[in-house]
PDB file of N, CA and C in Angstrom:
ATOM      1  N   UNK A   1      43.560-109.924-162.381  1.00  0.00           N
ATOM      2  CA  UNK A   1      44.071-108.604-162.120  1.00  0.00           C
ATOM      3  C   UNK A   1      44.878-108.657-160.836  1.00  0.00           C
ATOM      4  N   UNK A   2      45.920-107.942-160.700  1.00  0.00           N
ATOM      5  CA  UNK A   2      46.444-107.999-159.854  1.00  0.00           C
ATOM      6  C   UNK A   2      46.769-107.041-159.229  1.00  0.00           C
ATOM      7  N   UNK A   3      46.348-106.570-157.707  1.00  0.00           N
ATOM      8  CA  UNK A   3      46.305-105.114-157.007  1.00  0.00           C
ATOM      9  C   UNK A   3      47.693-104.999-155.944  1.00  0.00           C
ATOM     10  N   UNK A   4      48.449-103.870-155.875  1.00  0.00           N
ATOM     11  CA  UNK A   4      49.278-103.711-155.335  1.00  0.00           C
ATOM     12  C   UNK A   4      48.390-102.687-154.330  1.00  0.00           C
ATOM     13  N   UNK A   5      48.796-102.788-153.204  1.00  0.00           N
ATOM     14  CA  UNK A   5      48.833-101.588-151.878  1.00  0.00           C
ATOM     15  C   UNK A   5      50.030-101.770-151.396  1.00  0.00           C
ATOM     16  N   UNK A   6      50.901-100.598-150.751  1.00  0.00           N
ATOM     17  CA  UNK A   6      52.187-100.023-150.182  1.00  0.00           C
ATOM     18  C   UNK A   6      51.681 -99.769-148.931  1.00  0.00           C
ATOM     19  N   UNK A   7      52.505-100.455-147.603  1.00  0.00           N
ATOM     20  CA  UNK A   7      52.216-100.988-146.501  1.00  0.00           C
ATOM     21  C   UNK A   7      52.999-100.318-145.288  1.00  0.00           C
ATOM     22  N   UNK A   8      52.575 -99.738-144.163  1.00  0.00           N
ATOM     23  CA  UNK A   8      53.665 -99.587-143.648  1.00  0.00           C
ATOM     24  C   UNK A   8      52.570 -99.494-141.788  1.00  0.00           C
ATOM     25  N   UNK A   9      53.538-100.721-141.207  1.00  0.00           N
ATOM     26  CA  UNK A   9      52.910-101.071-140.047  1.00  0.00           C
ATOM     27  C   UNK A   9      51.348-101.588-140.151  1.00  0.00           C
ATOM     28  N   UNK A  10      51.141-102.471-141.547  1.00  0.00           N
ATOM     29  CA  UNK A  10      49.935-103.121-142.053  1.00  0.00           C
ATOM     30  C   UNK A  10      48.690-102.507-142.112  1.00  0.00           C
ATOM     31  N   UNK A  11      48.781-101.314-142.238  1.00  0.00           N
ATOM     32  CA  UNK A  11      47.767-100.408-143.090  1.00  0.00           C
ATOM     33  C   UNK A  11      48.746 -99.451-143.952  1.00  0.00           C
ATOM     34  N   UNK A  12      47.362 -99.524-145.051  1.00  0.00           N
ATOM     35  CA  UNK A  12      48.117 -98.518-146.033  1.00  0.00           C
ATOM     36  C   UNK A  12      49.212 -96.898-145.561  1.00  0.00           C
ATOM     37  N   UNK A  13      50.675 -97.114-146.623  1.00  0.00           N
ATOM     38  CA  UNK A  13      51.613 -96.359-146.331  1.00  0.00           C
ATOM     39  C   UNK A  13      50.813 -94.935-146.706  1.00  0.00           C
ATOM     40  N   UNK A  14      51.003 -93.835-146.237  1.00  0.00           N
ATOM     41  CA  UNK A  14      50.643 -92.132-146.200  1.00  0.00           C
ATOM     42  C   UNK A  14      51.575 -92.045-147.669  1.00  0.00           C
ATOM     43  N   UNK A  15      52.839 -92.571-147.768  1.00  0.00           N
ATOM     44  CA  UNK A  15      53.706 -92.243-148.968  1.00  0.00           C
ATOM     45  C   UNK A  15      54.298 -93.174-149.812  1.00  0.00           C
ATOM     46  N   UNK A  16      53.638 -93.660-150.484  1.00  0.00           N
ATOM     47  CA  UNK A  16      54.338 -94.864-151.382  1.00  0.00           C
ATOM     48  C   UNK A  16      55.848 -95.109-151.396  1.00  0.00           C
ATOM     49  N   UNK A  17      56.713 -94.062-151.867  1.00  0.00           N
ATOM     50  CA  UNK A  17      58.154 -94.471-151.958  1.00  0.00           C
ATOM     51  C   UNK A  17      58.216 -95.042-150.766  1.00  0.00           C
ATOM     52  N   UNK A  18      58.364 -94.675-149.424  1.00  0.00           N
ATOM     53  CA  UNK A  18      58.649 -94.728-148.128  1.00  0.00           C
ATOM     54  C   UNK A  18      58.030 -96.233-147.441  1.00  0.00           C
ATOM     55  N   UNK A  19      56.971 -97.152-148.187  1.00  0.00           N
ATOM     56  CA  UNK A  19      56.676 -98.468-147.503  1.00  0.00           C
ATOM     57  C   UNK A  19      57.580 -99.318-147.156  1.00  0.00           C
ATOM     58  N   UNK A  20      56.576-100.066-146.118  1.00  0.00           N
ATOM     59  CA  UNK A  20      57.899-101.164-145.936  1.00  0.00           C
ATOM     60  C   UNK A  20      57.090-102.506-146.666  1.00  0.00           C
ATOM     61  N   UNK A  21      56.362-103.094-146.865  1.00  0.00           N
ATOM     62  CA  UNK A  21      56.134-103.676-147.721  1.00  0.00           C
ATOM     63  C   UNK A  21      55.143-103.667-149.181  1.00  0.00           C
ATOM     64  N   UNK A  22      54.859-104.541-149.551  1.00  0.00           N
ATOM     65  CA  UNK A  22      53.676-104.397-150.448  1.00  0.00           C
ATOM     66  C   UNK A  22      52.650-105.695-150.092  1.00  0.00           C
ATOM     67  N   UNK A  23      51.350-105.299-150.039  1.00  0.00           N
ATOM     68  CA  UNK A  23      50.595-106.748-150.479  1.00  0.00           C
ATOM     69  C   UNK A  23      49.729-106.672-152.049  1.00  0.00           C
ATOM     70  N   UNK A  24      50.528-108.078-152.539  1.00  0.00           N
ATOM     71  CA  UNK A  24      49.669-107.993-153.546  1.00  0.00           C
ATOM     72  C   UNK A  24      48.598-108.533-153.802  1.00  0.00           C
ATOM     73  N   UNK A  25      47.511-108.568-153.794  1.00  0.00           N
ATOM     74  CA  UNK A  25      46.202-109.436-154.076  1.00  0.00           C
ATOM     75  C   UNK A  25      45.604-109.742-155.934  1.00  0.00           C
ATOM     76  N   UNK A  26      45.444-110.994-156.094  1.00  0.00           N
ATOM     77  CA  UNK A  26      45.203-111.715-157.151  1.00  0.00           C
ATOM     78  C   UNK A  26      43.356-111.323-156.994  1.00  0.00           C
ATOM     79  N   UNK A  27      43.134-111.255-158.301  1.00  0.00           N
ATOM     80  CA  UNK A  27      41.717-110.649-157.824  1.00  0.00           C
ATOM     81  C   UNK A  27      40.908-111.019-159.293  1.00  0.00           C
ATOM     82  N   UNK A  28      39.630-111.106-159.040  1.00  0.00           N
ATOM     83  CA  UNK A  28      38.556-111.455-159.941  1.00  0.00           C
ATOM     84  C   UNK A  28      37.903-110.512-160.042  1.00  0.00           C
ATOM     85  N   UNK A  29      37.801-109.654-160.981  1.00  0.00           N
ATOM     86  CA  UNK A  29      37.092-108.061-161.472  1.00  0.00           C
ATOM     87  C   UNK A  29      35.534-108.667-161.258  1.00  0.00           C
ATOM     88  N   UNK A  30      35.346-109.353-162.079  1.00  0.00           N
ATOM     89  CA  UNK A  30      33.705-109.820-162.317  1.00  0.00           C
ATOM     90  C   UNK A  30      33.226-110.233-161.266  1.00  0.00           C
ATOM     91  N   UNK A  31      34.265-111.247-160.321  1.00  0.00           N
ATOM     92  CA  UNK A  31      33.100-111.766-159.308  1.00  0.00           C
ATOM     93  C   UNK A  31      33.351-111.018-157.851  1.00  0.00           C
ATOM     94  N   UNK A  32      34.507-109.960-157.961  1.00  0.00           N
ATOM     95  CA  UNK A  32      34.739-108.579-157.169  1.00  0.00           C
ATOM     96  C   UNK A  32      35.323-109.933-155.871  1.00  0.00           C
ATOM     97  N   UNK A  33      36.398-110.898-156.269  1.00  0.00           N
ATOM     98  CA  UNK A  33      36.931-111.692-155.176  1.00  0.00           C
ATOM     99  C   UNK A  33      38.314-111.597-155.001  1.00  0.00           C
ATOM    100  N   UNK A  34      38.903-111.487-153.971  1.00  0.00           N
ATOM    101  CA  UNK A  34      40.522-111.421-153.651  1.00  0.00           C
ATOM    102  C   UNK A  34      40.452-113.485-154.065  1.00  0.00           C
ATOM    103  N   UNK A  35      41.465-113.736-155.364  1.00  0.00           N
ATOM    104  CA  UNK A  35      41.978-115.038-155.490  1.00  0.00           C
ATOM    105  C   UNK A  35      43.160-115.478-154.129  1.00  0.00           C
ATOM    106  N   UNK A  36      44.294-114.632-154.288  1.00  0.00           N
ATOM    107  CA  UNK A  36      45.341-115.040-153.867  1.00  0.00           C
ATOM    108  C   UNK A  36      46.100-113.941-153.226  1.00  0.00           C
ATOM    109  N   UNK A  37      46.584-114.106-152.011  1.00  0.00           N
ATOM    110  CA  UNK A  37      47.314-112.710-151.391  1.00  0.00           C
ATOM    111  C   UNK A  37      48.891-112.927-151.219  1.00  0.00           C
ATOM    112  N   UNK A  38      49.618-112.161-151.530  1.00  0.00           N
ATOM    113  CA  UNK A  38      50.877-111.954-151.346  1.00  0.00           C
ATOM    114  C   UNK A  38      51.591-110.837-150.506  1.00  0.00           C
ATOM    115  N   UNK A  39      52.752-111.078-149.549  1.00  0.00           N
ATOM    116  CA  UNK A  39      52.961-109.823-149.261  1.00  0.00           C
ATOM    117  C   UNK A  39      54.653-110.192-149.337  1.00  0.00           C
ATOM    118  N   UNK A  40      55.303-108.989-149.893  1.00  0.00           N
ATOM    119  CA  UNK A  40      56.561-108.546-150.540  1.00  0.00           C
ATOM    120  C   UNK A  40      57.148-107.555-149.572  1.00  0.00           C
ATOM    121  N   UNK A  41      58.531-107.684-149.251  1.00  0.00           N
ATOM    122  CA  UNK A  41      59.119-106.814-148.779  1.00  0.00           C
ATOM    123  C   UNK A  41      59.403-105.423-149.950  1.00  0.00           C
ATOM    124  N   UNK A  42      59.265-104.240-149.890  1.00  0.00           N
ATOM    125  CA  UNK A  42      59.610-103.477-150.370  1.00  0.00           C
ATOM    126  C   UNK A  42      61.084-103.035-150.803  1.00  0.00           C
ATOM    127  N   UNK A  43      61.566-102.784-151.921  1.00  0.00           N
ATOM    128  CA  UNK A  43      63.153-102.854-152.131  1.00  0.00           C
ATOM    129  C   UNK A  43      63.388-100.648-151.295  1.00  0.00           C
ATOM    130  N   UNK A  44      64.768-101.118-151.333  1.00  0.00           N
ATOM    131  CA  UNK A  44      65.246-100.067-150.599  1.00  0.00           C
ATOM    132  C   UNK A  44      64.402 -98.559-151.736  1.00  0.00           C
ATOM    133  N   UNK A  45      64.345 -97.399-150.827  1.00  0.00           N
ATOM    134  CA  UNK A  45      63.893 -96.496-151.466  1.00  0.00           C
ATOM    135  C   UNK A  45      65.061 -95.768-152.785  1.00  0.00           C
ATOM    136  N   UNK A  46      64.646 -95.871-154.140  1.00  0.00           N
ATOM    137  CA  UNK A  46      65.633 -95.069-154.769  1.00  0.00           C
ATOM    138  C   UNK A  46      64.614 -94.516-156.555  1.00  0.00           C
ATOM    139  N   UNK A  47      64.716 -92.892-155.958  1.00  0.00           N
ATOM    140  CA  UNK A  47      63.867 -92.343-157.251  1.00  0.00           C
ATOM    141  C   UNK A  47      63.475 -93.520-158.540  1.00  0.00           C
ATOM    142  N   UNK A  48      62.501 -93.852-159.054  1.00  0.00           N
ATOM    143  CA  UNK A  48      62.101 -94.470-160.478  1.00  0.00           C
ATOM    144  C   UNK A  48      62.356 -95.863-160.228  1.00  0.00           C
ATOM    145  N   UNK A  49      62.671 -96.801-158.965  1.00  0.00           N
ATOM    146  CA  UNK A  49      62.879 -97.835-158.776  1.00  0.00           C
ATOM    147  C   UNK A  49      61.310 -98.795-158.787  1.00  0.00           C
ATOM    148  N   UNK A  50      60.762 -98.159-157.217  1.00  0.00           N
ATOM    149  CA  UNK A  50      59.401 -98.964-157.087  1.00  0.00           C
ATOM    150  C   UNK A  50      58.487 -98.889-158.341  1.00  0.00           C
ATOM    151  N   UNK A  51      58.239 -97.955-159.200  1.00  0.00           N
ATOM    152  CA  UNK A  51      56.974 -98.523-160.816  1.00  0.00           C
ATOM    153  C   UNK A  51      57.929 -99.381-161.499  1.00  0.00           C
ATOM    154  N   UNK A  52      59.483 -99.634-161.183  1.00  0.00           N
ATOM    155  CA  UNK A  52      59.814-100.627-162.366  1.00  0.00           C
ATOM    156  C   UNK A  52      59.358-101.907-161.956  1.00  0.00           C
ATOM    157  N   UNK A  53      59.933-102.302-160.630  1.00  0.00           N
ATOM    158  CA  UNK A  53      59.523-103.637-159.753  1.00  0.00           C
ATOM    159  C   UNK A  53      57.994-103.646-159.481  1.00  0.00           C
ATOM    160  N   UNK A  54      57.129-102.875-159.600  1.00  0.00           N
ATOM    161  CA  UNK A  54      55.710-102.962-159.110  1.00  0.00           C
ATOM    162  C   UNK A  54      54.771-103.989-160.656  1.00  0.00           C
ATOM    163  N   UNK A  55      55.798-103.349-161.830  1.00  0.00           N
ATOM    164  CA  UNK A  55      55.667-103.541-163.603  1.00  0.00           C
ATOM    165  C   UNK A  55      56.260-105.363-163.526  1.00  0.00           C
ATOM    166  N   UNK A  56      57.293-105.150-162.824  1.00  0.00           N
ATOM    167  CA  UNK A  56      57.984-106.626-163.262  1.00  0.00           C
ATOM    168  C   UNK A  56      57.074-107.659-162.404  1.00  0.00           C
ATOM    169  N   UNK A  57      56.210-107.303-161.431  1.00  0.00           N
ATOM    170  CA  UNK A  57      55.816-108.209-160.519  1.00  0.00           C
ATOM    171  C   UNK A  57      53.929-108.120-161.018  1.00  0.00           C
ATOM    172  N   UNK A  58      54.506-108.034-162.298  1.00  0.00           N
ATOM    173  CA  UNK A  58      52.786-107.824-162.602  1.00  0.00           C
ATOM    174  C   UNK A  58      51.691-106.999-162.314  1.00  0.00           C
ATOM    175  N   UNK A  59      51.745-105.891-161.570  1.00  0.00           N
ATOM    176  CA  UNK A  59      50.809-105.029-160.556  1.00  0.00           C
ATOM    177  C   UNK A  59      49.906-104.382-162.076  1.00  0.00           C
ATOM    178  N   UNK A  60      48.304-104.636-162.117  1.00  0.00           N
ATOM    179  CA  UNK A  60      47.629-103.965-162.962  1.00  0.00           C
ATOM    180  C   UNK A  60      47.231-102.856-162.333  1.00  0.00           C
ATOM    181  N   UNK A  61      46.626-102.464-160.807  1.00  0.00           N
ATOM    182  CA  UNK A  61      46.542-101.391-160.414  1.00  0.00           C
ATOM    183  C   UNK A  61      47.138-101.210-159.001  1.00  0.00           C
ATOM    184  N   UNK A  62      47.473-100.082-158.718  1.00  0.00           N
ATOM    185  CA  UNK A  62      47.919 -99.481-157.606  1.00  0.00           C
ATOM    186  C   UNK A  62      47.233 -98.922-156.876  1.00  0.00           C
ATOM    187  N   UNK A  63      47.025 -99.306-155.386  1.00  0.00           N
ATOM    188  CA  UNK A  63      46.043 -98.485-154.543  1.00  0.00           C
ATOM    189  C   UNK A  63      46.611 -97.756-153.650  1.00  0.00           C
ATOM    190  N   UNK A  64      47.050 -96.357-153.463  1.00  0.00           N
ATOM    191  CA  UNK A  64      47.879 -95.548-152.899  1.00  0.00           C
ATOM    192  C   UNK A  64      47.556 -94.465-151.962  1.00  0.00           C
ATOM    193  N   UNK A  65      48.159 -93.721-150.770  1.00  0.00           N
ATOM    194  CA  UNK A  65      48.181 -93.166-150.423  1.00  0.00           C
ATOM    195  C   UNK A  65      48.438 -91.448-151.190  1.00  0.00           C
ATOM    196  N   UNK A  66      49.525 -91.513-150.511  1.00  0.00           N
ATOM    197  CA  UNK A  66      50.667 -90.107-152.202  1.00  0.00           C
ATOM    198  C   UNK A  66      51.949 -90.233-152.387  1.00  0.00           C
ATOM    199  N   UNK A  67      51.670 -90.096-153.804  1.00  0.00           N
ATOM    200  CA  UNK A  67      53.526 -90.002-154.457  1.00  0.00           C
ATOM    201  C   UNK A  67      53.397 -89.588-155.518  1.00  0.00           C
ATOM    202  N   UNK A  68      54.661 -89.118-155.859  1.00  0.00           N
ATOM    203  CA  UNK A  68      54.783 -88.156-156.642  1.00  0.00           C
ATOM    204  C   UNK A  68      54.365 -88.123-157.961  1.00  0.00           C
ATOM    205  N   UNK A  69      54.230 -86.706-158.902  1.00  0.00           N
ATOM    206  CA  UNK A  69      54.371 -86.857-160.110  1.00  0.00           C
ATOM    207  C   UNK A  69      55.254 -88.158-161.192  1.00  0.00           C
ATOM    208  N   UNK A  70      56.344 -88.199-160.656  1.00  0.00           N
ATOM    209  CA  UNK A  70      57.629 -88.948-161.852  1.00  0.00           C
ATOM    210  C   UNK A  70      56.643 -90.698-161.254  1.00  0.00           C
ATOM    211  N   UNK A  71      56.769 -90.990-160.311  1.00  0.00           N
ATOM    212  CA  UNK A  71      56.040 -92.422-159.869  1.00  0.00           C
ATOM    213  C   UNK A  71      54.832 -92.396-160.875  1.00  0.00           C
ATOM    214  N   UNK A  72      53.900 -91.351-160.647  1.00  0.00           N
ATOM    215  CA  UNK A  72      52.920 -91.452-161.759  1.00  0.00           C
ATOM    216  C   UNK A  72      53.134 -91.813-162.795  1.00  0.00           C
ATOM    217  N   UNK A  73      54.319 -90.879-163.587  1.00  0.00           N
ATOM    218  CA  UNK A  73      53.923 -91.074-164.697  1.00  0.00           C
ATOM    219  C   UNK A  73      54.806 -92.563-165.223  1.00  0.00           C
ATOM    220  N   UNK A  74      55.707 -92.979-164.757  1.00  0.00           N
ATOM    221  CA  UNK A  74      56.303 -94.370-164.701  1.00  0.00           C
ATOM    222  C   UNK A  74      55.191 -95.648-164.881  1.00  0.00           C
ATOM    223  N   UNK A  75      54.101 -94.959-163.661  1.00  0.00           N
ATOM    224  CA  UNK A  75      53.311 -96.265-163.648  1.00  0.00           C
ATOM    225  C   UNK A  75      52.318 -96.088-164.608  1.00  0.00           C
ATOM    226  N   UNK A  76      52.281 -95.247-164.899  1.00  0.00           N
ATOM    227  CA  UNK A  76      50.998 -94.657-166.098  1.00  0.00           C
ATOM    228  C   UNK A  76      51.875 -95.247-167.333  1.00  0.00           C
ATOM    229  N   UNK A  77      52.952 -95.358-167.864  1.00  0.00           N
ATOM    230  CA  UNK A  77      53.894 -95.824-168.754  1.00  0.00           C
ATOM    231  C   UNK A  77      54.271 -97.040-168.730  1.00  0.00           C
ATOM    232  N   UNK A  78      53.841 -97.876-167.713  1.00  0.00           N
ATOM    233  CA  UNK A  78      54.344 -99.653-167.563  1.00  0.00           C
ATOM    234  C   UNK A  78      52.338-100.190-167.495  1.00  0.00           C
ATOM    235  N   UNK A  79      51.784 -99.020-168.231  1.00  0.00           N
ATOM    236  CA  UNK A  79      50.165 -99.736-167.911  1.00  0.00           C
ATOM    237  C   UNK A  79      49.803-100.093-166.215  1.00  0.00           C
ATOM    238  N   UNK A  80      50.301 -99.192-165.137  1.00  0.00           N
ATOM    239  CA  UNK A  80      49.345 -99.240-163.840  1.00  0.00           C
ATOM    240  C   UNK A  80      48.698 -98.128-163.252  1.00  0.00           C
ATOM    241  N   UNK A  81      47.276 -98.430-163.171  1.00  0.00           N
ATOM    242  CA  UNK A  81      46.343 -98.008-162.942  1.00  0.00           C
ATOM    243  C   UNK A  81      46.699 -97.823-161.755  1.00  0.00           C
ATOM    244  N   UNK A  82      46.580 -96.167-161.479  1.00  0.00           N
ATOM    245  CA  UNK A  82      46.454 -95.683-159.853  1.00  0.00           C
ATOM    246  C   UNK A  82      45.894 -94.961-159.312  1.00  0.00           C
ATOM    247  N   UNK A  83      45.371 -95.887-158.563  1.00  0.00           N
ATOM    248  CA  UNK A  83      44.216 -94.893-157.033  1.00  0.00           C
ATOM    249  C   UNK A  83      44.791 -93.969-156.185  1.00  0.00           C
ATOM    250  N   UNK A  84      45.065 -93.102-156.301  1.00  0.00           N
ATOM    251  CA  UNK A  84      45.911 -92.151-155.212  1.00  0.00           C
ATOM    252  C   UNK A  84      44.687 -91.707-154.379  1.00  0.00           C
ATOM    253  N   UNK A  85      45.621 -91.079-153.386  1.00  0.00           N
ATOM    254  CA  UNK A  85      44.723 -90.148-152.262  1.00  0.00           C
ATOM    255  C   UNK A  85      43.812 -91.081-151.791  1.00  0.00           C
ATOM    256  N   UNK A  86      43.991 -92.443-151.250  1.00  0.00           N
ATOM    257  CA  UNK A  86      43.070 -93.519-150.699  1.00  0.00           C
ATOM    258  C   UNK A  86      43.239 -93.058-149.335  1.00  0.00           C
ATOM    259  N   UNK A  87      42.337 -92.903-148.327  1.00  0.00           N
ATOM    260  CA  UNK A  87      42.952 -93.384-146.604  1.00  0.00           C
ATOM    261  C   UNK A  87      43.726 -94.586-146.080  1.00  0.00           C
ATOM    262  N   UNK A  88      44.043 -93.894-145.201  1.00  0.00           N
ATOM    263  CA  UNK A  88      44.814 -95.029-144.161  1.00  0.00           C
ATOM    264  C   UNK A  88      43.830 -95.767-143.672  1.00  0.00           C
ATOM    265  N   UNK A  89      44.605 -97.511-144.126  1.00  0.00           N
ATOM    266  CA  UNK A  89      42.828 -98.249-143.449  1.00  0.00           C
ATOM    267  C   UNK A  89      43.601 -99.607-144.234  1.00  0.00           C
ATOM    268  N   UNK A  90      43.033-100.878-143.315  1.00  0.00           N
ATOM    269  CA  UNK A  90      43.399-101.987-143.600  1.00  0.00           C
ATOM    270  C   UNK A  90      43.707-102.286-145.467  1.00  0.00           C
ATOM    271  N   UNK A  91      44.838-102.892-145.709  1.00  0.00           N
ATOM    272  CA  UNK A  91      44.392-103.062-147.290  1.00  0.00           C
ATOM    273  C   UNK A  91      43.500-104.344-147.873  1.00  0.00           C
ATOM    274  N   UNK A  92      42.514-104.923-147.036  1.00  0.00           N
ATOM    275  CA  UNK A  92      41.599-106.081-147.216  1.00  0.00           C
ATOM    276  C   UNK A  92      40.602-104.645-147.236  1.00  0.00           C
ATOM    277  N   UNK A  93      40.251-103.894-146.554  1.00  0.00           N
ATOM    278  CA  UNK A  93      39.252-102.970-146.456  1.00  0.00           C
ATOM    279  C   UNK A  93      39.437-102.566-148.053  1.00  0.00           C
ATOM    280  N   UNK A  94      40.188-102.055-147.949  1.00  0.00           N
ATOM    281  CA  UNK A  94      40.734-101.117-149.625  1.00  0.00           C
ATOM    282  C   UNK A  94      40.361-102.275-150.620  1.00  0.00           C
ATOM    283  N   UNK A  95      40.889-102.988-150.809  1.00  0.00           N
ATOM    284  CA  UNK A  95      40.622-103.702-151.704  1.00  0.00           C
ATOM    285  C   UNK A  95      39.430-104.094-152.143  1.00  0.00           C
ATOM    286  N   UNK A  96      38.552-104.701-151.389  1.00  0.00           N
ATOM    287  CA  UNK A  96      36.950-104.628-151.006  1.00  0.00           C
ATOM    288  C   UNK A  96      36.270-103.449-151.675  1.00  0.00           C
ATOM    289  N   UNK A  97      36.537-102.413-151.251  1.00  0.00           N
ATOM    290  CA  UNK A  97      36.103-101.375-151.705  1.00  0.00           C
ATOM    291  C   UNK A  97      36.147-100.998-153.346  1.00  0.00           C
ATOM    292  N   UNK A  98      38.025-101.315-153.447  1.00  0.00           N
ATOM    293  CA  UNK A  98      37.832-101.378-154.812  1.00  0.00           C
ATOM    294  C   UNK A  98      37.458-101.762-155.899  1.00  0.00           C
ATOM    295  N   UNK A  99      37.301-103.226-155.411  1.00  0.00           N
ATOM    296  CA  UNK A  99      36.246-104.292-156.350  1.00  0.00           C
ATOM    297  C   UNK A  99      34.867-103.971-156.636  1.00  0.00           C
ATOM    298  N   UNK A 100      34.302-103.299-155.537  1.00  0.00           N
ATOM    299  CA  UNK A 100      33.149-103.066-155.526  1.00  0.00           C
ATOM    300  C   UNK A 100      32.920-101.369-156.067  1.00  0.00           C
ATOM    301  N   UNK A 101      34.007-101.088-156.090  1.00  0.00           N
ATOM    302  CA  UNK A 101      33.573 -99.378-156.670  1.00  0.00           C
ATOM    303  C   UNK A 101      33.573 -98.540-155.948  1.00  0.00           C
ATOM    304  N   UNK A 102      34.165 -98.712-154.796  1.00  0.00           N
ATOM    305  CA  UNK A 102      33.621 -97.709-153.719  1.00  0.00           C
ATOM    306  C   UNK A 102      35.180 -97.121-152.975  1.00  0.00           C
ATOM    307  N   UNK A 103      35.643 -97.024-153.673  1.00  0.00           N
ATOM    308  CA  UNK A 103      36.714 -96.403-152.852  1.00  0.00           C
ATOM    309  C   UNK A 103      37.101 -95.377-152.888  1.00  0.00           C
ATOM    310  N   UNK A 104      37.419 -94.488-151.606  1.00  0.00           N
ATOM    311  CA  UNK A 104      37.442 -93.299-151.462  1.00  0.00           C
ATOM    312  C   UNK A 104      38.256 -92.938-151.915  1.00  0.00           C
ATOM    313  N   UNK A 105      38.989 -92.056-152.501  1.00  0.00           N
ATOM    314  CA  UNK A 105      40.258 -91.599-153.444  1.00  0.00           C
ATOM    315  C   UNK A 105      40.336 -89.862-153.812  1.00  0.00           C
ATOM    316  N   UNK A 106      41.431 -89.439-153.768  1.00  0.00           N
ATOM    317  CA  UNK A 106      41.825 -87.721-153.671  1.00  0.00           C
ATOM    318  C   UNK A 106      42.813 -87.396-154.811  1.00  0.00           C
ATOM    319  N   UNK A 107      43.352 -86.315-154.274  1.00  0.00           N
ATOM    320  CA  UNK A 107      44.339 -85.850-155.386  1.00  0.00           C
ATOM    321  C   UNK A 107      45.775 -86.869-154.866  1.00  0.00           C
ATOM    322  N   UNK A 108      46.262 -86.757-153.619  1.00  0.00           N
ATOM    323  CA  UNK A 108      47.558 -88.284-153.035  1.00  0.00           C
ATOM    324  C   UNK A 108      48.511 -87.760-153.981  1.00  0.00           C
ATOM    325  N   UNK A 109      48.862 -86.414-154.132  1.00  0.00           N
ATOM    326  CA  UNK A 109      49.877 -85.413-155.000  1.00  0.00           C
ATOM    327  C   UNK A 109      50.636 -85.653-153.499  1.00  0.00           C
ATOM    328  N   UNK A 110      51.688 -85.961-154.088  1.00  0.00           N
ATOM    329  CA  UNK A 110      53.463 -85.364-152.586  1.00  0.00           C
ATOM    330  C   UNK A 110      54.159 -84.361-153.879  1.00  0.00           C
ATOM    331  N   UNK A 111      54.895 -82.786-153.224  1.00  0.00           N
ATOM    332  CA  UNK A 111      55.525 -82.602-153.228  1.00  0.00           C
ATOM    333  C   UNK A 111      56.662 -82.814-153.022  1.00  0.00           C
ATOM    334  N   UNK A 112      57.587 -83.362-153.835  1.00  0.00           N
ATOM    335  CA  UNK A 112      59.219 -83.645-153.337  1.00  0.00           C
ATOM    336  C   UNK A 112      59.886 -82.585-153.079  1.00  0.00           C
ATOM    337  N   UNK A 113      59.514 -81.434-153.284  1.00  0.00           N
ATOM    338  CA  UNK A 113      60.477 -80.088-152.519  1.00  0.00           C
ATOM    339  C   UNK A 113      60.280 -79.732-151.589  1.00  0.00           C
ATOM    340  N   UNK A 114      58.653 -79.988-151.024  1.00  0.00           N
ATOM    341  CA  UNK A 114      58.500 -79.671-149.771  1.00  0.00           C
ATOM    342  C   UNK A 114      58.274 -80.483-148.594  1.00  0.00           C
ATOM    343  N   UNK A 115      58.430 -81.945-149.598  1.00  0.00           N
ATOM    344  CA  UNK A 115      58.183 -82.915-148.436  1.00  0.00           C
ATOM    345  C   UNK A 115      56.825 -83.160-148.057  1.00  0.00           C
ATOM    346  N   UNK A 116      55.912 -82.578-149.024  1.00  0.00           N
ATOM    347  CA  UNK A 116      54.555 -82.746-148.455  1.00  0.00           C
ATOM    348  C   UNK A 116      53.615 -83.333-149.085  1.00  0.00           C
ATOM    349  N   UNK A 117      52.800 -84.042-148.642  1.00  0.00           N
ATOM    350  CA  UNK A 117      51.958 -85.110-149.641  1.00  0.00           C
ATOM    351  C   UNK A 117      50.106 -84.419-148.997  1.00  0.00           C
ATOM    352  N   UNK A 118      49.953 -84.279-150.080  1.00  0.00           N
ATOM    353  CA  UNK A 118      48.451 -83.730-149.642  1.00  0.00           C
ATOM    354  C   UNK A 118      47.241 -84.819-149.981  1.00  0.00           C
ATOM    355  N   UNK A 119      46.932 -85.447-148.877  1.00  0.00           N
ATOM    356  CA  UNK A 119      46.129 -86.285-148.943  1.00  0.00           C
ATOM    357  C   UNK A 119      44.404 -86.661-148.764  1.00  0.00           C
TER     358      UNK A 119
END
């Protein structure tokens, strides 16, 4: 399985579109172990871009801060599973958590009209 988190100043980004990188971690569901870590520069921000590249780079789930509806449903449509409304907090922490079941997670809805991500 392979977990994406959206990065910005190496804890998780508040707004997905807006990261500056990604790390991806290679991961073992059953034995709840990070295999292999990667970290990716993020491509420039442009509506419906990041779920295509998150799809092409293999990402089975997404561990997120907030973004929008259309990101949702993109990644919900290329098969990725997403954790929204996670805290800000190392993504080795997050990840950990997620293997193990325990991760804290909200609604991580952004408004794009108002600019506001309720987290």
């Amino acid at each position: 399985m392979r977990i994406a988190v959206p990065l910005s100043a190496g804890q998780l980004a508040e707004h997905f579109g807006h990261c500056e990188q990604f790390l991806f971690a290679d991961a073992d569901p059953q034995d709840r172990k990070v295999l292999q870590k990667t970290l990716a520069t993020a491509p420039d921000h442009a509506p419906g871009l990041l779920p295509r590249w998150l799809a092409e780079h293999g990402v089975d789930v997404l561990i997120a801060g907030g973004l929008g509806e259309r990101a949702r449903d993109l990644l919900a449509a290329s098969s990725v599973q997403v954790f929204a409304g996670a805290p800000v907090a190392e993504p080795d922490v997050l990840i950990a958590s997620f293997l193990n079941g325990t991760l804290p997670t909200g609604e991580g809805r952004c408004d794009h009209s108002m600019h506001n991500c309720n987290h």
